[in-house]
C-alpha atoms as a PDB file:
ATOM      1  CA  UNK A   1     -19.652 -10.086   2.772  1.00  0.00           C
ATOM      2  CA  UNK A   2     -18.579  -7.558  -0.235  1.00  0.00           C
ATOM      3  CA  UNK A   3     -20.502  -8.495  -2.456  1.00  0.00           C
ATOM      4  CA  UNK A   4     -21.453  -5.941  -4.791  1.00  0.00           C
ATOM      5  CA  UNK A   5     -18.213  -3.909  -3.643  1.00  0.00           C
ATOM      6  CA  UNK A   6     -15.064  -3.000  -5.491  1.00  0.00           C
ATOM      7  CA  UNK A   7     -12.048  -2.635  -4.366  1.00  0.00           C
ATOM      8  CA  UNK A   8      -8.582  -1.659  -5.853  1.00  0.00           C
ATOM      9  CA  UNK A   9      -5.573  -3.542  -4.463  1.00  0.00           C
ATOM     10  CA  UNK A  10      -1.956  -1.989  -5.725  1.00  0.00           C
ATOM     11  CA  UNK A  11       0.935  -4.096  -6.339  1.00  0.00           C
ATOM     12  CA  UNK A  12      -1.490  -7.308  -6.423  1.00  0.00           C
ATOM     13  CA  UNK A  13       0.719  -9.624  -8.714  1.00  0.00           C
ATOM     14  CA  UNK A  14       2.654 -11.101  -5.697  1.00  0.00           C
ATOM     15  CA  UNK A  15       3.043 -11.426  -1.966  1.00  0.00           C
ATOM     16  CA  UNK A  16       0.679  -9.939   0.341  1.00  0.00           C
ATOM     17  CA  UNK A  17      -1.108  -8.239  -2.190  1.00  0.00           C
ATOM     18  CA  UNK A  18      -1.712 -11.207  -4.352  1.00  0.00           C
ATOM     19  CA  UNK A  19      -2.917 -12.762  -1.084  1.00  0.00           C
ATOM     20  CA  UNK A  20      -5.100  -9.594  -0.152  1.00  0.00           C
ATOM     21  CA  UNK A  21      -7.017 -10.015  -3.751  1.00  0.00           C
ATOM     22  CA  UNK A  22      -7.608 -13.847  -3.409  1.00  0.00           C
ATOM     23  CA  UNK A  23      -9.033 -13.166   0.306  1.00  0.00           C
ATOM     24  CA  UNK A  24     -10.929 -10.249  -0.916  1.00  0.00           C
ATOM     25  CA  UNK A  25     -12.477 -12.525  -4.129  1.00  0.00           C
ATOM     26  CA  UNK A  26     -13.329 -15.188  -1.532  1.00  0.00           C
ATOM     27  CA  UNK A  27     -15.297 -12.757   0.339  1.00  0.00           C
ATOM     28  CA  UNK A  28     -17.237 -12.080  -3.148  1.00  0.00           C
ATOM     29  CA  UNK A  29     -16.027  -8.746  -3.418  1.00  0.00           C
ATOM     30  CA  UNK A  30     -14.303  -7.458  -6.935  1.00  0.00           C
ATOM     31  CA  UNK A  31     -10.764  -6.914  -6.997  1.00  0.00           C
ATOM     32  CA  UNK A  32      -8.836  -4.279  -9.616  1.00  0.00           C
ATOM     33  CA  UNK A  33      -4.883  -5.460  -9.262  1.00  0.00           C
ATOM     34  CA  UNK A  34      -3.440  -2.141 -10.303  1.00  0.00           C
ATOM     35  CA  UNK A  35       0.465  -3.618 -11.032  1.00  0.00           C
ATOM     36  CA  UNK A  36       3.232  -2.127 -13.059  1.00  0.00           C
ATOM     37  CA  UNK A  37       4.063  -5.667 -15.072  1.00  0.00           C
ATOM     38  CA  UNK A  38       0.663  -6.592 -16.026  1.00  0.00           C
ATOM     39  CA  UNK A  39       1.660 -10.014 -18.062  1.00  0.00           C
ATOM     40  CA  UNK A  40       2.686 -11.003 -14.374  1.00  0.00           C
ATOM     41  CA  UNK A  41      -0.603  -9.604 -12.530  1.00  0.00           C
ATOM     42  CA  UNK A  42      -2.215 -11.427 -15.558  1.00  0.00           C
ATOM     43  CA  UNK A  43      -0.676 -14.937 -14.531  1.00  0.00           C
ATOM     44  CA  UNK A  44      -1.354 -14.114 -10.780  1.00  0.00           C
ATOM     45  CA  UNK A  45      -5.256 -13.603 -11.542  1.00  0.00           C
ATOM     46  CA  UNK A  46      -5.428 -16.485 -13.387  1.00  0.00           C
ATOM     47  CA  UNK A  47      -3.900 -18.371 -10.319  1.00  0.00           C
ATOM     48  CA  UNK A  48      -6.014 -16.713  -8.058  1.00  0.00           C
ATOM     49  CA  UNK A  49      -9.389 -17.639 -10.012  1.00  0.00           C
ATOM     50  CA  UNK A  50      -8.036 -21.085 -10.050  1.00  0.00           C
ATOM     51  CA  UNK A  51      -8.079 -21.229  -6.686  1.00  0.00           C
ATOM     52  CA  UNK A  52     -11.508 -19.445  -5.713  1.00  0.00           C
ATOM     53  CA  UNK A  53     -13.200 -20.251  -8.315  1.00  0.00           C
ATOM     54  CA  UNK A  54     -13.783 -16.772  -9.236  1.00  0.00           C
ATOM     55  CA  UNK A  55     -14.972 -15.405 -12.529  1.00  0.00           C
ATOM     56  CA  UNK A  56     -13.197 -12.664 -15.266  1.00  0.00           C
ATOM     57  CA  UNK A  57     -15.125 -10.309 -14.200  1.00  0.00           C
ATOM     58  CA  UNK A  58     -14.347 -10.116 -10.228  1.00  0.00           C
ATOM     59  CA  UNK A  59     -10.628  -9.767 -10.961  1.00  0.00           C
ATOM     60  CA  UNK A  60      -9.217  -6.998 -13.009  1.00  0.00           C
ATOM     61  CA  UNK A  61      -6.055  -6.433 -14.263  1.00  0.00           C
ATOM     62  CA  UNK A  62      -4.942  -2.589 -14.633  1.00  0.00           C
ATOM     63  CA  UNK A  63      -1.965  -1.157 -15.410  1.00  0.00           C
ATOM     64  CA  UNK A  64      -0.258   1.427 -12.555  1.00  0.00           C
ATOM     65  CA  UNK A  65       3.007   2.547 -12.621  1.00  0.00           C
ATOM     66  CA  UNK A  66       3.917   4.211  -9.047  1.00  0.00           C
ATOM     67  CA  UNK A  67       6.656   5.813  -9.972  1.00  0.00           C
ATOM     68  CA  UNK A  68       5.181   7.521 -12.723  1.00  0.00           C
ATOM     69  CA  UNK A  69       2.915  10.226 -11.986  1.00  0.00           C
ATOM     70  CA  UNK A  70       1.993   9.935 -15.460  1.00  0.00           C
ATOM     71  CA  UNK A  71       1.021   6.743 -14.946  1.00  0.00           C
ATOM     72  CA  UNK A  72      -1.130   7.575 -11.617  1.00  0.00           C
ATOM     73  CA  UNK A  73      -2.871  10.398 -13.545  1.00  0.00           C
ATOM     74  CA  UNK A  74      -3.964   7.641 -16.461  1.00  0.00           C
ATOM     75  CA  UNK A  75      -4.787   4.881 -14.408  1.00  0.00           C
ATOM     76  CA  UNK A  76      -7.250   6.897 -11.620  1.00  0.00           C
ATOM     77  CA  UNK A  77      -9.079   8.630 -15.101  1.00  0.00           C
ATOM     78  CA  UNK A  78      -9.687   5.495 -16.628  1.00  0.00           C
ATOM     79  CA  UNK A  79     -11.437   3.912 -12.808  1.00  0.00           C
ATOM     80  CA  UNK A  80     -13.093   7.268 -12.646  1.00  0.00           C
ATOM     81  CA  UNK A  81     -14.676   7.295 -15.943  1.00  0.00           C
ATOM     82  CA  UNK A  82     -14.876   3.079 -16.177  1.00  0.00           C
ATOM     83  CA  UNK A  83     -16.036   2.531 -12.083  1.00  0.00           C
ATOM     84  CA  UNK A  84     -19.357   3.481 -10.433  1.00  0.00           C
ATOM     85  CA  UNK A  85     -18.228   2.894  -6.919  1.00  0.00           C
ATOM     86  CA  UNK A  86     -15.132   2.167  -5.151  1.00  0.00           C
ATOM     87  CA  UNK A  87     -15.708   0.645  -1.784  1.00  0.00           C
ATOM     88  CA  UNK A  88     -11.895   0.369  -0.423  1.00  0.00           C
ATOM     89  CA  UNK A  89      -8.509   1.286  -2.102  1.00  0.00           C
ATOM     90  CA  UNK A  90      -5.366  -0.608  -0.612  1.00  0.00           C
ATOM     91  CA  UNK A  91      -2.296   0.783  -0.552  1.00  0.00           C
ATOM     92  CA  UNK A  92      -0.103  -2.599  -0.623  1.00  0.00           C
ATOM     93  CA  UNK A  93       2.461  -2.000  -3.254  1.00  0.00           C
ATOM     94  CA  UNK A  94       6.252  -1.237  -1.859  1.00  0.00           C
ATOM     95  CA  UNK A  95       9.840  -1.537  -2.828  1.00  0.00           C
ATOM     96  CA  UNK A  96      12.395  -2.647  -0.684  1.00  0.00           C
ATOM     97  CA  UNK A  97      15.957  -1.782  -0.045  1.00  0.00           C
ATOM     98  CA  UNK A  98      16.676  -1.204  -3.666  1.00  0.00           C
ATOM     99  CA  UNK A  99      20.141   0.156  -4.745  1.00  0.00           C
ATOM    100  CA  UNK A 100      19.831   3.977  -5.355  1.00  0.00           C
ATOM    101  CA  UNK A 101      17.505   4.937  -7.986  1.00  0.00           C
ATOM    102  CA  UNK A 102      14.908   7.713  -8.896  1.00  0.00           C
ATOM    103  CA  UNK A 103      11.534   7.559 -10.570  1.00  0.00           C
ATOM    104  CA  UNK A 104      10.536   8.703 -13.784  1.00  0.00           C
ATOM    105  CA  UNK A 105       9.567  12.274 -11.911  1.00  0.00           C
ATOM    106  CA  UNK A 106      12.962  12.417 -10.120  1.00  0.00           C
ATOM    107  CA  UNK A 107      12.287  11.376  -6.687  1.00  0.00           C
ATOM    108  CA  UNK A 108      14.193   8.979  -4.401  1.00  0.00           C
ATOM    109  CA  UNK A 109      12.645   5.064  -5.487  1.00  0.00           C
ATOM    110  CA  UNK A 110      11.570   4.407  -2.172  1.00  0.00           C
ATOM    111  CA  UNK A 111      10.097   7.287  -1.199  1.00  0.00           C
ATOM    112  CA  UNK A 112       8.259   8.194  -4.494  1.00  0.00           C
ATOM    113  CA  UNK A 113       6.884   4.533  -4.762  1.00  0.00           C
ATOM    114  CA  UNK A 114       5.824   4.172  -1.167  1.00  0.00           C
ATOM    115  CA  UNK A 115       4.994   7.048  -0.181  1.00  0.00           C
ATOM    116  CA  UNK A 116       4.199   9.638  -3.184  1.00  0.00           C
ATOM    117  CA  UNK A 117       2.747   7.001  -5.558  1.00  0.00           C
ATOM    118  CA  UNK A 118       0.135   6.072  -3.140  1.00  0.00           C
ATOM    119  CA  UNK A 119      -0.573  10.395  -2.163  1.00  0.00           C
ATOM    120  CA  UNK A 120      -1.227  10.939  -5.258  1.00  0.00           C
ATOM    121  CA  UNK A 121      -3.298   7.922  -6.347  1.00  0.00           C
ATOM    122  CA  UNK A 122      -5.334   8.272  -2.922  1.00  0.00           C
ATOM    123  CA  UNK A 123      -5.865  11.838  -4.148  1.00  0.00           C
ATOM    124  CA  UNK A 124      -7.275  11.337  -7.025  1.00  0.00           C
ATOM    125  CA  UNK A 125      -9.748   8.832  -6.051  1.00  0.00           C
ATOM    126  CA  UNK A 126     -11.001  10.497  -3.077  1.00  0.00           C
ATOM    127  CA  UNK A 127     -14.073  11.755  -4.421  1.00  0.00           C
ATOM    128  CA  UNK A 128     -14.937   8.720  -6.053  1.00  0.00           C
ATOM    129  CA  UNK A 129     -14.484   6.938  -2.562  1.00  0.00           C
ATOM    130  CA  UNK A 130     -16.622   9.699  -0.971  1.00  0.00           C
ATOM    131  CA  UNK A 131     -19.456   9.253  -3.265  1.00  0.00           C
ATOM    132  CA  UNK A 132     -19.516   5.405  -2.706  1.00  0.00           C
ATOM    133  CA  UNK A 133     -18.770   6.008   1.479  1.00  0.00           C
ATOM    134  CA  UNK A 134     -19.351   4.224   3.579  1.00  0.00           C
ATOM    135  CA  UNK A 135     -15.678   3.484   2.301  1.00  0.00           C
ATOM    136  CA  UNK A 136     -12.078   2.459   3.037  1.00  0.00           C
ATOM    137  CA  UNK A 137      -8.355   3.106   2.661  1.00  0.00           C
ATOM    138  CA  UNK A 138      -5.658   0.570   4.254  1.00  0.00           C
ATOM    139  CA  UNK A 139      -2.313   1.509   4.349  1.00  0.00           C
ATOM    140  CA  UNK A 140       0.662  -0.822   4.426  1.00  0.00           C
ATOM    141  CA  UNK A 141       3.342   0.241   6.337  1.00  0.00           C
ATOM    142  CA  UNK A 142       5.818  -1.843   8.680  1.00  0.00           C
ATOM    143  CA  UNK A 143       7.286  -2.071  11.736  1.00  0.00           C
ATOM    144  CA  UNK A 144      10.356  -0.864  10.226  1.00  0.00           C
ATOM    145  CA  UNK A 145       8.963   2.277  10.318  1.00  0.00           C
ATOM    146  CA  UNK A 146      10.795   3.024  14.192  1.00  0.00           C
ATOM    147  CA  UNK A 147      14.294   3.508  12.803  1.00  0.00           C
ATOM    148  CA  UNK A 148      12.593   6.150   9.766  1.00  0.00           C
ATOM    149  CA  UNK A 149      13.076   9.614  10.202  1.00  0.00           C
ATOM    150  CA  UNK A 150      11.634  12.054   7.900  1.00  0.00           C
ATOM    151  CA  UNK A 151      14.532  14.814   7.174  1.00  0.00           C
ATOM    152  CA  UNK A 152      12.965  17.558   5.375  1.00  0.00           C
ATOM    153  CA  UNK A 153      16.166  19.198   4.091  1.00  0.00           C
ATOM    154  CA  UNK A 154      16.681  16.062   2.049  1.00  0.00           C
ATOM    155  CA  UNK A 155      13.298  14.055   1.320  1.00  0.00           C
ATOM    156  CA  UNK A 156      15.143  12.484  -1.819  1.00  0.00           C
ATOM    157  CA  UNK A 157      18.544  11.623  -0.311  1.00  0.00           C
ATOM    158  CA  UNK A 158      20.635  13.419  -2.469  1.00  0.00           C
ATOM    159  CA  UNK A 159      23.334  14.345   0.606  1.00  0.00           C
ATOM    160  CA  UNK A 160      23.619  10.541   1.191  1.00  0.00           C
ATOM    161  CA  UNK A 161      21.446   7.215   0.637  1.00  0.00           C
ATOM    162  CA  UNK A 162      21.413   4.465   2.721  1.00  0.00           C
ATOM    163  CA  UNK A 163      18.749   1.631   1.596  1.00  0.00           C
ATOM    164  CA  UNK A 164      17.694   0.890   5.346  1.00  0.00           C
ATOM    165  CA  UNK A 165      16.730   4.130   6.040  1.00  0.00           C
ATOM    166  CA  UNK A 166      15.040   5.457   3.073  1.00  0.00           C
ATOM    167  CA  UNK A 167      13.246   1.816   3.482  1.00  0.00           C
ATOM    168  CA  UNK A 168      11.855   2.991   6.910  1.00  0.00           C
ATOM    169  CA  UNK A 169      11.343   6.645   6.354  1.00  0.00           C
ATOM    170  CA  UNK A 170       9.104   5.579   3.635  1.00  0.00           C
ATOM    171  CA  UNK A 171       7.232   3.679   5.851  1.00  0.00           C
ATOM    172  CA  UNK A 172       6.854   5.854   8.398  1.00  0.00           C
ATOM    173  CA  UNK A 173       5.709   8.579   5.389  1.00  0.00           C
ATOM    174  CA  UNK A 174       2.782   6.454   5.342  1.00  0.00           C
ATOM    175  CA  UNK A 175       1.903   5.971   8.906  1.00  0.00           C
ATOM    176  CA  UNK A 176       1.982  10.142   9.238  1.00  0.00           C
ATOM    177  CA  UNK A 177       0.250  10.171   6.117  1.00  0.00           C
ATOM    178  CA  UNK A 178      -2.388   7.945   7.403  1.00  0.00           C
ATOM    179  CA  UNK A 179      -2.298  10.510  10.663  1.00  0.00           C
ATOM    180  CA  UNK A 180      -3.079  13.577   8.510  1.00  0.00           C
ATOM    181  CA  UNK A 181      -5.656  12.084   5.693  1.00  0.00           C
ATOM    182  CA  UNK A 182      -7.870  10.779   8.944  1.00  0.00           C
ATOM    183  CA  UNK A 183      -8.150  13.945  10.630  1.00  0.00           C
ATOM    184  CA  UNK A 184      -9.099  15.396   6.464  1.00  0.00           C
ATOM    185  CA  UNK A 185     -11.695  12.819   6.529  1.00  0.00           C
ATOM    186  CA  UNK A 186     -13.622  13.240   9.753  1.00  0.00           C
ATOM    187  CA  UNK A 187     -17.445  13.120   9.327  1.00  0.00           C
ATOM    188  CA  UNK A 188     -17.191  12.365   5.419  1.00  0.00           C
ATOM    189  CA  UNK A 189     -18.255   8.748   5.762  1.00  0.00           C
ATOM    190  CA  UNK A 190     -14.368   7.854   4.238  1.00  0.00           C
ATOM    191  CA  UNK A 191     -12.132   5.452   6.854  1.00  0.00           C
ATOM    192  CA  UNK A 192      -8.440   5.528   6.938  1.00  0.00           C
ATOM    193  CA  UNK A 193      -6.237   2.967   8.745  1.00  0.00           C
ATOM    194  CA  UNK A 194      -2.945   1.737   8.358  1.00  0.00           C
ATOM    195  CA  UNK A 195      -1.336  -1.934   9.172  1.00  0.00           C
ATOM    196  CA  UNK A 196       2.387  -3.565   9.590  1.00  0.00           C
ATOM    197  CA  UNK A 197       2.320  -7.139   8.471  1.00  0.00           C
ATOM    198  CA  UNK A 198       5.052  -8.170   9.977  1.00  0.00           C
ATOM    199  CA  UNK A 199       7.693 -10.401   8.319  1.00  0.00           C
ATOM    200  CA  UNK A 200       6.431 -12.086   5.293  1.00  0.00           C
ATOM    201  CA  UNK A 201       8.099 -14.691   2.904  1.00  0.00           C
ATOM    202  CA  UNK A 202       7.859 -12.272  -0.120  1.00  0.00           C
ATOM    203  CA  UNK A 203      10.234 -11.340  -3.451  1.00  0.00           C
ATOM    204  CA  UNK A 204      10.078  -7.748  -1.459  1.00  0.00           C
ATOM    205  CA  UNK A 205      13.443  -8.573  -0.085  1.00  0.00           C
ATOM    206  CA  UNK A 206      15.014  -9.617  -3.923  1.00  0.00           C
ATOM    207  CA  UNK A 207      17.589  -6.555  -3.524  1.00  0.00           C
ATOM    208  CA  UNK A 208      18.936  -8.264   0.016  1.00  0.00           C
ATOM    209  CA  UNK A 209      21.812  -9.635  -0.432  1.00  0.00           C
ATOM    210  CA  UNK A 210      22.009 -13.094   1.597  1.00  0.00           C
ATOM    211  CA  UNK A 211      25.650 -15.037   0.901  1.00  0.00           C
ATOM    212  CA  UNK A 212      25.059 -18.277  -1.127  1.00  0.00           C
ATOM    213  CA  UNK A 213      26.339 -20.309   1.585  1.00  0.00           C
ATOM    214  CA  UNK A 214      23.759 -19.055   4.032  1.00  0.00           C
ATOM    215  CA  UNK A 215      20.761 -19.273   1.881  1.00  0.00           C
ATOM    216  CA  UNK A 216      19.881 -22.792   2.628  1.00  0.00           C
ATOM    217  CA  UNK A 217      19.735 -21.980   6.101  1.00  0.00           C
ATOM    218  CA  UNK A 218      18.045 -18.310   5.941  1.00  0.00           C
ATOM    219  CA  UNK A 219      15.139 -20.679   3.512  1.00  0.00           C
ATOM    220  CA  UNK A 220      14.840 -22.839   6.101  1.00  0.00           C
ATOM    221  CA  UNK A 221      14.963 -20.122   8.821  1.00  0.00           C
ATOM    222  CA  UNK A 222      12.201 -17.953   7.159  1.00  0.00           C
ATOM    223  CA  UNK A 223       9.539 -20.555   6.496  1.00  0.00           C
ATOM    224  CA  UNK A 224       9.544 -21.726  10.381  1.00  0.00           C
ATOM    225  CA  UNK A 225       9.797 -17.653  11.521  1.00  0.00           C
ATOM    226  CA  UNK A 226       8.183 -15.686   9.052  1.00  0.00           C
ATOM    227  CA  UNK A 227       4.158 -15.583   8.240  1.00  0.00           C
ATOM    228  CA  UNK A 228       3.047 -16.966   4.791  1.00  0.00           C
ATOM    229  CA  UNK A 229       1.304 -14.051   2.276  1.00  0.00           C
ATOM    230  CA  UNK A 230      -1.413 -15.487   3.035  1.00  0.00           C
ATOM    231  CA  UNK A 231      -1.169 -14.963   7.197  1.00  0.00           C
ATOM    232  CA  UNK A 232       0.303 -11.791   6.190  1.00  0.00           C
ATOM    233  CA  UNK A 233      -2.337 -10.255   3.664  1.00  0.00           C
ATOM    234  CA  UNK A 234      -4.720 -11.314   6.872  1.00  0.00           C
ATOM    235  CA  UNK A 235      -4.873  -7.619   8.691  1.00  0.00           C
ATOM    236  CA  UNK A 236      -4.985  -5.911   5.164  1.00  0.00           C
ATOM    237  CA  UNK A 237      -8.965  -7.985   3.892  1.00  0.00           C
ATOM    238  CA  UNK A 238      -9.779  -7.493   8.015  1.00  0.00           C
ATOM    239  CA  UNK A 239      -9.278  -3.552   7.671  1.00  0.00           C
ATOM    240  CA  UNK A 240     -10.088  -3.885   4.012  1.00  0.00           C
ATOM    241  CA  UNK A 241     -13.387  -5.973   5.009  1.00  0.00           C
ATOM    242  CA  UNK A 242     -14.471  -6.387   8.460  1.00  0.00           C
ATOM    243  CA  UNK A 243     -17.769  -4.758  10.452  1.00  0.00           C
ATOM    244  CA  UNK A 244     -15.887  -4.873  13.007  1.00  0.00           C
ATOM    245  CA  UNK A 245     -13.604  -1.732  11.675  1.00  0.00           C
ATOM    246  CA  UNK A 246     -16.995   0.605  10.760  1.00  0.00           C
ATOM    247  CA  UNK A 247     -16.021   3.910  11.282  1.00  0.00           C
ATOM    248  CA  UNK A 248     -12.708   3.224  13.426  1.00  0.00           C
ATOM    249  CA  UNK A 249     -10.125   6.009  11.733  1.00  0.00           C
ATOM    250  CA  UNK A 250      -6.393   6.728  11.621  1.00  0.00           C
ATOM    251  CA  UNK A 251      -5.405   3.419  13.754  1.00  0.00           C
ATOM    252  CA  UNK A 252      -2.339   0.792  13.040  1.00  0.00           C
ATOM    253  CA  UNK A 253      -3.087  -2.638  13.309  1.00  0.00           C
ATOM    254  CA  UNK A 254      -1.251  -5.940  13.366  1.00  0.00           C
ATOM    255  CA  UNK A 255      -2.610  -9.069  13.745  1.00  0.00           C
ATOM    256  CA  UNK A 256      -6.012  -7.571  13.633  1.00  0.00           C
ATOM    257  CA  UNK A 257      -5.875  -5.507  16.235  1.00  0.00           C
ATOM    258  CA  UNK A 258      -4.999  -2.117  16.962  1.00  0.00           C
ATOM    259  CA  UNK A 259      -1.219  -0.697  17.611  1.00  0.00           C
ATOM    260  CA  UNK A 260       0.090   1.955  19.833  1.00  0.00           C
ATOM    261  CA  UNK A 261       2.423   3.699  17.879  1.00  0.00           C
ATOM    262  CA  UNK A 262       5.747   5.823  18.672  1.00  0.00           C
ATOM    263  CA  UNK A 263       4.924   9.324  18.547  1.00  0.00           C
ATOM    264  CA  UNK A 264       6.581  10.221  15.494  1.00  0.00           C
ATOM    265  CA  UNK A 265       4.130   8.123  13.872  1.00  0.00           C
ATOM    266  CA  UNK A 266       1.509  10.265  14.855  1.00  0.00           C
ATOM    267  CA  UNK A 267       3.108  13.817  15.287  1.00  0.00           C
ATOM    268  CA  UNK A 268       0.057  16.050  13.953  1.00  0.00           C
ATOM    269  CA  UNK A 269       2.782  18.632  12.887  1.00  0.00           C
ATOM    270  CA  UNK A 270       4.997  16.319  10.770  1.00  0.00           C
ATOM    271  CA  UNK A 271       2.293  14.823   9.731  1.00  0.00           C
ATOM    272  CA  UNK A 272       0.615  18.664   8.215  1.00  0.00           C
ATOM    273  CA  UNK A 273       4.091  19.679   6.887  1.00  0.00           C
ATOM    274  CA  UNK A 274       4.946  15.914   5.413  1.00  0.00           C
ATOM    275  CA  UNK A 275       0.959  16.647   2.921  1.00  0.00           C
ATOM    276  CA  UNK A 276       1.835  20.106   2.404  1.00  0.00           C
ATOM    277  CA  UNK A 277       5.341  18.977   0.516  1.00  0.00           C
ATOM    278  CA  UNK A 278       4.203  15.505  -1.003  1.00  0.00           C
ATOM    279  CA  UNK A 279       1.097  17.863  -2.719  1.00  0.00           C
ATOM    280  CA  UNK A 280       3.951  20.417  -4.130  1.00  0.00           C
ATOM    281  CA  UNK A 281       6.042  17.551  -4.914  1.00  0.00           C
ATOM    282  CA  UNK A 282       3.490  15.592  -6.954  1.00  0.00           C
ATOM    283  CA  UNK A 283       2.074  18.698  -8.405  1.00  0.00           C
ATOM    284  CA  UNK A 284      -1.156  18.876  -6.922  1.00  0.00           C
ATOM    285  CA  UNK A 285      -0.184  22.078  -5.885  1.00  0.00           C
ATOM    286  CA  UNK A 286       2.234  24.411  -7.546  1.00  0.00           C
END
């Protein structure tokens, strides 16, 4: 059970991550739903203690903007000064295929969301998560992450941007950051794992175009093939939750159990070189 434990759940206002804070609640633990549009995260809670019966006090709303550093920096001071513990940070939020943008600090959308936003946040709430270990971090990556490649001559696709890719090399960013923050953690009572949860009827895939014609069909097509958030926020309140997981480190799991991954998931060097630039790029070193 989690009772007694807290445990911050980004991009909780929808999909898996919505579904990852109601399983969490049900489990009695307390849920912070760090979202960027916190009117929505506000409705989803509301939902969500509808349905568990859970009080105000086990669901949070904060505000976190991931692609504002700015915003990282405000929202891990306030659950440093405001939080005791934290048992188990999840690293659920994502964007999808969006049409080229940057973030507030100038990075590629995709790559500073997915990837940067969650370095630094996991950062800054290490020690915090060290002084409350036994404790967790869960990464969500994807599957998608097999047709990533990280290109370090051009991290924010300024030579050329294709959705697709930057999609996948964000995700595999996470898998080698996963690699490198488990070997950092050996021994200090911290666990880091990583999922993919597989396809999901979520608004992640709003910037996919699907012709209007076809959409009937592709509705239809989705809700016999793909998992529900619910079966798809399942892996994320195992890792997040589950004896079962004490003390396992720097694994991918779907479906609950663990994944062998391509080796350029795992490549210790790409992995060292990939935290060496994310810290310069988010300033934590200059």
């Amino acid at each position: 059970m989690m009772k007694g434990k807290t445990v911050i759940v980004t991009g909780a206002n929808s999909g898996i991550g919505r579904a990852t804070a109601a399983g969490v609640v049900k489990l009695q633990g307390r849920v912070i739903m760090a979202c960027r549009d916190t009117s929505r995260a506000e409705e989803a809670a509301q939902q969500v203690r509808q349905e568990t019966g859970a009080d105000s006090t086990q669901l949070v709303v904060k505000h976190l903007d991931l692609a504002s550093l700015t915003s990282v920096h405000t929202f891990c001071q306030d659950v440093i000064k405001e939080e005791p513990r934290l048992d188990v940070l999840i690293n659920n939020a994502g964007i999808y295929q969006c049409p080229y943008t940057k973030t507030e600090d100038g990075f590629e959308m995709q790559f500073g969301v997915n990837h940067l936003g969650h370095f630094l946040l996991t950062h800054l709430l290490l020690d915090l998560l060290k002084r409350s270990a036994p404790s967790r971090v869960v990464v969500v990556s994807s599957k998608l992450y097999k047709s990533g490649h990280i290109n370090f001559e051009d991290l924010n696709s300024e030579q050329g941007y294709d959705k697709a890719s930057a999609y996948s090399r964000s995700k595999l960013a996470n898998l080698l950051f996963t690699c490198e923050l488990a070997r950092r953690l050996e021994g200090s009572g911290v666990t880091v794992n990583a999922l993919t949860p597989g396809i999901v009827r979520t608004n992640l895939g709003r910037h996919v175009h699907i012709p209007a014609l076809a959409k009937p069909l592709f509705n239809l097509l989705s809700w016999g093939l793909f998992k529900s958030p619910e079966e798809g926020a399942q892996t994320s309140v195992y890792l997040a939750c589950s004896p079962d997981v004490d003390g396992v480190q720097g694994k991918c799991f779907a479906d609950c159990r663990p994944q062998t991954l391509l080796d350029k998931a795992t490549d210790q060097d790409v992995a060292g070189k990939l935290w060496d630039i994310s810290e310069v790029m988010v300033g934590i070193i200059t």
